[in-house]
Protein backbone atom coordinates (compact mmCIF):
# COMPACT_ATOMS: atom_id res chain seq x y z
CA UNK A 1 -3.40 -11.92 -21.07
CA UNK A 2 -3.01 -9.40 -18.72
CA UNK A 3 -4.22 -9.92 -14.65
CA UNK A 4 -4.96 -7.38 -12.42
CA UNK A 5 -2.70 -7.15 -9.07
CA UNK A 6 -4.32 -6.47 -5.95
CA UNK A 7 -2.21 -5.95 -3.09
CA UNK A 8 -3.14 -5.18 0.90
CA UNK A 9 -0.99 -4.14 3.18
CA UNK A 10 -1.48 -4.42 7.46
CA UNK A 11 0.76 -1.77 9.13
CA UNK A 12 0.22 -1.05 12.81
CA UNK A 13 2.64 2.14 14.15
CA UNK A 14 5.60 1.85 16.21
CA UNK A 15 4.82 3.31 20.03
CA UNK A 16 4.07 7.20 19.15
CA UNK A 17 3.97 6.97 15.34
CA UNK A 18 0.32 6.87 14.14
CA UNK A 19 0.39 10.58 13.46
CA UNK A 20 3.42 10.17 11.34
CA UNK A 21 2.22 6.94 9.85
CA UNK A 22 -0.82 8.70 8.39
CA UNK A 23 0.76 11.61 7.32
CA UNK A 24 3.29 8.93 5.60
CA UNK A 25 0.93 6.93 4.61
CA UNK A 26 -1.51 9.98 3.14
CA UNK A 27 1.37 11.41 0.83
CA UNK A 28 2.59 7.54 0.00
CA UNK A 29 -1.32 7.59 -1.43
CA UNK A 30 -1.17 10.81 -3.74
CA UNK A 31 2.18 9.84 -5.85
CA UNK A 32 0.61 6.13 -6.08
CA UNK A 33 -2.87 6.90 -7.41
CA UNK A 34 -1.11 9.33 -10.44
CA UNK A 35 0.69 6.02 -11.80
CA UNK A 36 -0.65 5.09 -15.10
CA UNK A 37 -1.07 1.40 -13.90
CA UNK A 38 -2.83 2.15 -10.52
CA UNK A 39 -6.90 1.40 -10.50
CA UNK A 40 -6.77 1.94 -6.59
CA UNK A 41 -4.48 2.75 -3.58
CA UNK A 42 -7.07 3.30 -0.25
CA UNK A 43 -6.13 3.89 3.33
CA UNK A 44 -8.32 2.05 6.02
CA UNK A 45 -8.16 2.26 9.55
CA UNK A 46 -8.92 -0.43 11.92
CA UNK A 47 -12.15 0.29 14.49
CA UNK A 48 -10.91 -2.04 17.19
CA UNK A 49 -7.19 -0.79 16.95
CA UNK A 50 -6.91 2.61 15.32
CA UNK A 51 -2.52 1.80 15.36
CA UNK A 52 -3.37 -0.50 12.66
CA UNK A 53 -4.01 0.67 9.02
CA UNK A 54 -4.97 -1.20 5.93
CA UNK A 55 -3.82 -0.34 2.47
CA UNK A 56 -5.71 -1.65 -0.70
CA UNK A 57 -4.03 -1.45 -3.66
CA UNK A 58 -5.32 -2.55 -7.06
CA UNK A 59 -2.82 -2.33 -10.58
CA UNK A 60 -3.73 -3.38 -14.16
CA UNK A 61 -1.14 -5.65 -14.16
CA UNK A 62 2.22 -7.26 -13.05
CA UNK A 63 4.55 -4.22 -15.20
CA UNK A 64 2.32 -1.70 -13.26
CA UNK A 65 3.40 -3.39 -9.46
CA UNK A 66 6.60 -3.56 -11.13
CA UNK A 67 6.65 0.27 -12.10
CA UNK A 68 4.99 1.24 -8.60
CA UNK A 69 8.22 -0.17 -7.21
CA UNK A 70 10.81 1.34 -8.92
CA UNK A 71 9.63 4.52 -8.41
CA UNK A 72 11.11 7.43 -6.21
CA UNK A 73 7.95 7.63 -3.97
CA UNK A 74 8.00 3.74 -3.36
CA UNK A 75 12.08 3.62 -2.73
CA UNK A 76 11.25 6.47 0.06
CA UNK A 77 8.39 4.52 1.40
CA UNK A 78 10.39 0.80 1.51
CA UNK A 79 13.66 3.09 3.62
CA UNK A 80 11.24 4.64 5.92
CA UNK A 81 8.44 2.35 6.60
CA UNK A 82 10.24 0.61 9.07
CA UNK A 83 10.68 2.92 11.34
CA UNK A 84 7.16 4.19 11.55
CA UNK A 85 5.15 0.73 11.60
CA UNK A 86 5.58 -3.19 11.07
CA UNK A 87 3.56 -4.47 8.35
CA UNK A 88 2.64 -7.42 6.10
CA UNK A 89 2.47 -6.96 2.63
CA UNK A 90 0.00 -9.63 0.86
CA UNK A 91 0.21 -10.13 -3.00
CA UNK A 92 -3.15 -11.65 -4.28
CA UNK A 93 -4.28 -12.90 -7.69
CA UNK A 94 -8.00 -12.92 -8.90
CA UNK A 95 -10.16 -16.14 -8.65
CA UNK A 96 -12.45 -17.24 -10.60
CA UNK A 97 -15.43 -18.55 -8.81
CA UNK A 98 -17.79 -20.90 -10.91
């Protein structure tokens, strides 16, 4: 059976980078949504601390996460992410709640 993958990453930009972050982070979101396997990839950006942006990102399945990151726009992102924010990646799995 397959499970959806949901995925949320927290980046907050480097001193002087939340320009380039978005920018980054806006073309990171075009290439991403035309993969066959992605249901969602949404930029939010924190009220109290507009450094610090959320991605939500939703595949159908484990092959799709696994596609997303063998692909060009995802190598490009994992070289240059660094420099522009930190960040915390979080890998979730559904729940079923009785």
């Amino acid at each position: 059976m397959s499970t959806r993958m949901k995925i949320v990453g927290i980046l907050t930009a480097r001193p002087g980078k939340v320009s380039e972050l978005g920018a980054f982070l806006s073309a990171m979101r075009v290439h991403s949504r035309a993969e066959p396997g992605n249901l969602r990839w949404d930029i939010w950006r924190d009220k109290a601390n507009p450094d610090r942006f959320v991605l939500d990102e939703l595949y159908a399945d484990d092959a799709a996460v696994a596609a997303h990151r063998e692909s060009a726009h995802f190598k490009d992102y994992a070289a240059g992410i660094g420099d522009l924010a930190e960040r915390t990646p979080i890998t979730l799995d559904p729940v079923e709640v009785d």
